[in-house]
N, C-alpha and C. Protein backbone atom coordinates (compact mmCIF):
# COMPACT_ATOMS: atom_id res chain seq x y z
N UNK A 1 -2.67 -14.46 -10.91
CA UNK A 1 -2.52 -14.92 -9.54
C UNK A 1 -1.96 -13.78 -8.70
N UNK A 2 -2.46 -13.62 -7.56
CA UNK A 2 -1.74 -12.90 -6.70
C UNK A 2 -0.33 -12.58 -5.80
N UNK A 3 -0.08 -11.49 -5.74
CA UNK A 3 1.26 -11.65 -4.85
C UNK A 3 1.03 -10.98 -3.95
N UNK A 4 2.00 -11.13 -2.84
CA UNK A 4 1.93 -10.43 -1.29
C UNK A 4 3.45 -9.64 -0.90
N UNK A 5 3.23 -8.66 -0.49
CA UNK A 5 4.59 -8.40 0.24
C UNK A 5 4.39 -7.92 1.84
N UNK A 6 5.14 -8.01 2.60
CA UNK A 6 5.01 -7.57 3.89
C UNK A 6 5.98 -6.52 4.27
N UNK A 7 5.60 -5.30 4.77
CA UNK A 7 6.85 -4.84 5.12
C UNK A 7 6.62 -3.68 6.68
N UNK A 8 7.60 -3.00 6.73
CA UNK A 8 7.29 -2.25 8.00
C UNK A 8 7.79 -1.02 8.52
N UNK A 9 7.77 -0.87 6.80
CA UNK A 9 8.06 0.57 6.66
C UNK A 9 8.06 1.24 5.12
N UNK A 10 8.34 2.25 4.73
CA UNK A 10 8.02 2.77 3.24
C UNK A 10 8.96 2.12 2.15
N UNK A 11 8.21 1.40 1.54
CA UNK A 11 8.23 0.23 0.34
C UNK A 11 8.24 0.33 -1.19
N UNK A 12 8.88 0.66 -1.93
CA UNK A 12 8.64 0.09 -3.37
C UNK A 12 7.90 -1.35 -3.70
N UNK A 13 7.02 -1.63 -3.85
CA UNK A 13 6.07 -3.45 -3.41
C UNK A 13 6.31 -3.63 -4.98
N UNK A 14 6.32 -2.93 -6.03
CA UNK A 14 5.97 -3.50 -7.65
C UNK A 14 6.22 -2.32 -8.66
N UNK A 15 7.22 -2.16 -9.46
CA UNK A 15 7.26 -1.60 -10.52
C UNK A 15 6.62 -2.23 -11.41
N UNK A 16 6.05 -1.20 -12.10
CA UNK A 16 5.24 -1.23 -13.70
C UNK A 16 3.94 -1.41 -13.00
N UNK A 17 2.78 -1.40 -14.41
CA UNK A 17 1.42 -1.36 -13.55
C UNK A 17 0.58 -2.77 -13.17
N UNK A 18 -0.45 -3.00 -12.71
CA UNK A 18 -0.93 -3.40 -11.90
C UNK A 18 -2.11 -3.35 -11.03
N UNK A 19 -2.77 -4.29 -10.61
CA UNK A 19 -3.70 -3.68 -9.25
C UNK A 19 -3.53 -4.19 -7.91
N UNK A 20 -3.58 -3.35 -7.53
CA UNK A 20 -4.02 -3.32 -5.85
C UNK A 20 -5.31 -3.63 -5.47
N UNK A 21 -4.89 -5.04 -4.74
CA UNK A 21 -6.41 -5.88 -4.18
C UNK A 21 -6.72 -5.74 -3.09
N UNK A 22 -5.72 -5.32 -1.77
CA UNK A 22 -5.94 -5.02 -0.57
C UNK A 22 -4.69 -5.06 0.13
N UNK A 23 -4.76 -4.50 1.50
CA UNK A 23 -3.63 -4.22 2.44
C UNK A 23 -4.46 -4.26 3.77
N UNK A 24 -3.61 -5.62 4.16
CA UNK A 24 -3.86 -6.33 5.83
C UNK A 24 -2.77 -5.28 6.45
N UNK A 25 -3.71 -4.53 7.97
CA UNK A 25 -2.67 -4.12 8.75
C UNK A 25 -2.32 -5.25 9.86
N UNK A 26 -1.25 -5.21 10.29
CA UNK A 26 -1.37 -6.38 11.10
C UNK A 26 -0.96 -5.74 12.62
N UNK A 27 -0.61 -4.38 12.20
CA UNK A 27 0.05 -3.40 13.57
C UNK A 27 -0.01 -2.05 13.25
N UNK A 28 -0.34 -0.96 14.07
CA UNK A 28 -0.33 0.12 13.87
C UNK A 28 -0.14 0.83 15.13
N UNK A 29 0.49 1.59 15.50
CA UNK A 29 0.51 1.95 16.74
C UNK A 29 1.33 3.74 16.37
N UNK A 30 0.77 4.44 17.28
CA UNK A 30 1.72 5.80 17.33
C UNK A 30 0.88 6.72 17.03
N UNK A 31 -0.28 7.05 16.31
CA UNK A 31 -0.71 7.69 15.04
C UNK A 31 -0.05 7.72 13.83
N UNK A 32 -0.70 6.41 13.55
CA UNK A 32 -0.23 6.20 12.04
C UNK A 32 -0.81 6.60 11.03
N UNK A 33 -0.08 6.48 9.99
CA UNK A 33 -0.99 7.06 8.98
C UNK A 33 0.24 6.40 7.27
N UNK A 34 -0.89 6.17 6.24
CA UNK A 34 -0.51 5.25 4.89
C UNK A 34 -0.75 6.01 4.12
N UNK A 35 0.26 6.16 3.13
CA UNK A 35 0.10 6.81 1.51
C UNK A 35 0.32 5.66 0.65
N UNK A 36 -0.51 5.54 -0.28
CA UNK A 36 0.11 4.32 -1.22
C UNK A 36 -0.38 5.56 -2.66
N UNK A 37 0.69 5.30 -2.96
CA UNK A 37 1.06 6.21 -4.69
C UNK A 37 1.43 5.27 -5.92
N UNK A 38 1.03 5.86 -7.12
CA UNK A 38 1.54 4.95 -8.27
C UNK A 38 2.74 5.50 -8.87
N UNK A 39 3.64 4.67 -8.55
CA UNK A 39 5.20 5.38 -8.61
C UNK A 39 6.38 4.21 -8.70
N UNK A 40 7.06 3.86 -10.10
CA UNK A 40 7.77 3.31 -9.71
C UNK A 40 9.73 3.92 -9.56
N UNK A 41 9.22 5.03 -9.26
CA UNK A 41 10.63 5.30 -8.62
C UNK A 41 10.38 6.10 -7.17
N UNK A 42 9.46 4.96 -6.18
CA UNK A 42 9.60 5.46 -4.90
C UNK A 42 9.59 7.08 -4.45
N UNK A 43 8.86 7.77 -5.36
CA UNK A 43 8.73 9.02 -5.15
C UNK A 43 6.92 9.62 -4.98
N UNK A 44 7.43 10.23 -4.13
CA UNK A 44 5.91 10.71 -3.32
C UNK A 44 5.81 11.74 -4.32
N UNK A 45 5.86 12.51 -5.23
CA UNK A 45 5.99 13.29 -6.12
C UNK A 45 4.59 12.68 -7.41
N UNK A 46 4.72 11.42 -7.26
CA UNK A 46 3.79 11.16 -8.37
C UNK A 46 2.04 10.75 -7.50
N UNK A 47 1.51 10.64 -8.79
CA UNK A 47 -0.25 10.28 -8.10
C UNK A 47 -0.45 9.21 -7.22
N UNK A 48 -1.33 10.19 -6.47
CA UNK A 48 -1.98 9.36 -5.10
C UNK A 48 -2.71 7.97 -5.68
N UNK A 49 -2.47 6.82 -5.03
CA UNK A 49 -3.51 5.80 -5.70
C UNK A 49 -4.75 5.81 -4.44
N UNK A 50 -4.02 6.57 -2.77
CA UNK A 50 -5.28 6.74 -1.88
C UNK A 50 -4.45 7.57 -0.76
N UNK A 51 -4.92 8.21 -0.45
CA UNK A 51 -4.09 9.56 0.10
C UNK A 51 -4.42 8.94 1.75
N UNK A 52 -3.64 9.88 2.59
CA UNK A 52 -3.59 9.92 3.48
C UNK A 52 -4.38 9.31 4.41
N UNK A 53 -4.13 7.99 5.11
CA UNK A 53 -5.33 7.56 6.18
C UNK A 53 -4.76 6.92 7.04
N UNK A 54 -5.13 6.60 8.29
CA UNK A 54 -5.00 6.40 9.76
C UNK A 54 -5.45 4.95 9.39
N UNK A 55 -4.55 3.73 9.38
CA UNK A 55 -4.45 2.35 9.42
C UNK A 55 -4.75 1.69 10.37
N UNK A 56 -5.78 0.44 10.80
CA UNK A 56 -5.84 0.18 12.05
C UNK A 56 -5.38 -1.27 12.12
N UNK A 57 -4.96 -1.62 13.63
CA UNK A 57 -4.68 -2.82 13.44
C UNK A 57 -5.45 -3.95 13.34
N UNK A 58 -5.20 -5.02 12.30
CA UNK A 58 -6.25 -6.26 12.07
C UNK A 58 -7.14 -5.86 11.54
N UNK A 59 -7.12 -4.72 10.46
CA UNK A 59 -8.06 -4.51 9.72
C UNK A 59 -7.43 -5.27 8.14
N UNK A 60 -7.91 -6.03 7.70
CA UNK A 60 -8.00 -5.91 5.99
C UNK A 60 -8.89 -5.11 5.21
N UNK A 61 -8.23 -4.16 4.23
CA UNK A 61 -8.69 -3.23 3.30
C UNK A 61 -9.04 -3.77 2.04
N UNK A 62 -10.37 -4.40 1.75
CA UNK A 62 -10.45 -5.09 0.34
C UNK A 62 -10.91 -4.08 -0.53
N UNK A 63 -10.31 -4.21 -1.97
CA UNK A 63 -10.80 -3.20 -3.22
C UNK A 63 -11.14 -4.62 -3.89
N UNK A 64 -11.93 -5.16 -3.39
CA UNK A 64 -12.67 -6.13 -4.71
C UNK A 64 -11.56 -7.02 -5.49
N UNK A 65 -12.21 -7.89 -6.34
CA UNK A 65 -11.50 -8.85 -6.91
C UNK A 65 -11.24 -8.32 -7.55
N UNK A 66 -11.83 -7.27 -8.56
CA UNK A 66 -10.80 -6.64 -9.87
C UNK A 66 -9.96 -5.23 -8.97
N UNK A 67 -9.34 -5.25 -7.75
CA UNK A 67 -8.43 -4.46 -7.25
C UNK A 67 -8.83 -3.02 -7.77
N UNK A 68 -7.49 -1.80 -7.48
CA UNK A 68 -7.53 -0.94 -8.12
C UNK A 68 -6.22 -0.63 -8.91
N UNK A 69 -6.33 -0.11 -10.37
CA UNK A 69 -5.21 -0.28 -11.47
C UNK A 69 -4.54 0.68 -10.94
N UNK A 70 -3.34 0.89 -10.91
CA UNK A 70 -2.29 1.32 -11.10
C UNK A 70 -1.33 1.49 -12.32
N UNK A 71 -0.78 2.04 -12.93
CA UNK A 71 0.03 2.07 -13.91
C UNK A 71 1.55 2.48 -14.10
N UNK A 72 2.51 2.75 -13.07
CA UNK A 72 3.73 3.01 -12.68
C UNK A 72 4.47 1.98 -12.21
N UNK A 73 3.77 1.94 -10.63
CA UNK A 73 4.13 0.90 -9.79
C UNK A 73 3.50 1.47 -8.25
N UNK A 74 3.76 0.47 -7.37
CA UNK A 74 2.94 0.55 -5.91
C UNK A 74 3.60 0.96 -4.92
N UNK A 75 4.01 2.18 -4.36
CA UNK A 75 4.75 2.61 -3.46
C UNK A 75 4.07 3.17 -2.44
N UNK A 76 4.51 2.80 -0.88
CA UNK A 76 3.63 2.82 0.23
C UNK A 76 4.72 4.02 0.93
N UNK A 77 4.29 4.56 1.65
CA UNK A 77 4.43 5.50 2.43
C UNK A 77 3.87 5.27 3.83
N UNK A 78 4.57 5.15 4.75
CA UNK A 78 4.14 5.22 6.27
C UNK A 78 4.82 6.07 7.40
N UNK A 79 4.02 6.51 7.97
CA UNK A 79 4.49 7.01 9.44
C UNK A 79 4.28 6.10 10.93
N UNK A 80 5.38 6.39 11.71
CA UNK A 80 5.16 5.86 12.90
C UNK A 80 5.07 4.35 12.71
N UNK A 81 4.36 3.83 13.55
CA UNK A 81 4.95 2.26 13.58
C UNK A 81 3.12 1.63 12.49
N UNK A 82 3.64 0.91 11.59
CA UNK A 82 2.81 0.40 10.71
C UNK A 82 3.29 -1.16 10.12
N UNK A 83 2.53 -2.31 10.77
CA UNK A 83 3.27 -3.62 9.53
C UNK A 83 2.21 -3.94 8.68
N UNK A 84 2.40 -3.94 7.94
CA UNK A 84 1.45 -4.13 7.04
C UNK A 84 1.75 -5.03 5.57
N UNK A 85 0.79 -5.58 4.74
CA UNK A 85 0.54 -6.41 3.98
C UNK A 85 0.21 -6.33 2.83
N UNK A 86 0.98 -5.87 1.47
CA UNK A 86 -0.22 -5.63 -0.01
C UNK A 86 -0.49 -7.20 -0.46
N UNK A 87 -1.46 -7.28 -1.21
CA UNK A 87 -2.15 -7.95 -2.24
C UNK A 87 -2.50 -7.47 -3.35
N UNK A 88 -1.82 -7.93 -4.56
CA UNK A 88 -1.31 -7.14 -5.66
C UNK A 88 -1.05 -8.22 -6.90
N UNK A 89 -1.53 -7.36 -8.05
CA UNK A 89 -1.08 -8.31 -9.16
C UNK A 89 -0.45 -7.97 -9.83
């Protein structure tokens, strides 16, 4: 079953691994821009799970029903003003 977190700014969402099913923006404003890494000690240091991109608002980002695996944990990275949404197992 799925879980959700919301947040609105750079996040630890899930230690240990996992997939990533998608991320609702619900706001973006400034030039924004999202890192989500597989990391569960909140460090930008470890692998990209999707590098650098410009988030828009009221977009949902679907990776399919079988998501994408991860194996650390799900740590988001944002600039400027971003709220946003994972879907995650």
């Amino acid at each position: 079953m799925a879980q959700y977190k919301q947040a609105s700014a750079n996040n630890q969402t899930k230690v240990g691994a996992g997939k990533l099913i998608g991320i609702f923006v619900s706001a973006a404003s400034g030039s924004p821009t999202m890192v989500v890494y597989d990391s569960q000690a909140s460090s930008a240091s470890d692998p990209k799970i999707i590098d650098t991109f410009t988030p828009v608002a009221g977009t949902m980002y679907y990776f399919g029903p079988n998501g994408m695996f991860f194996n650390k944990g799900l740590y988001f990275v944002i600039a400027n003003t971003v709220s946003w949404t994972a879907i995650y197992e």
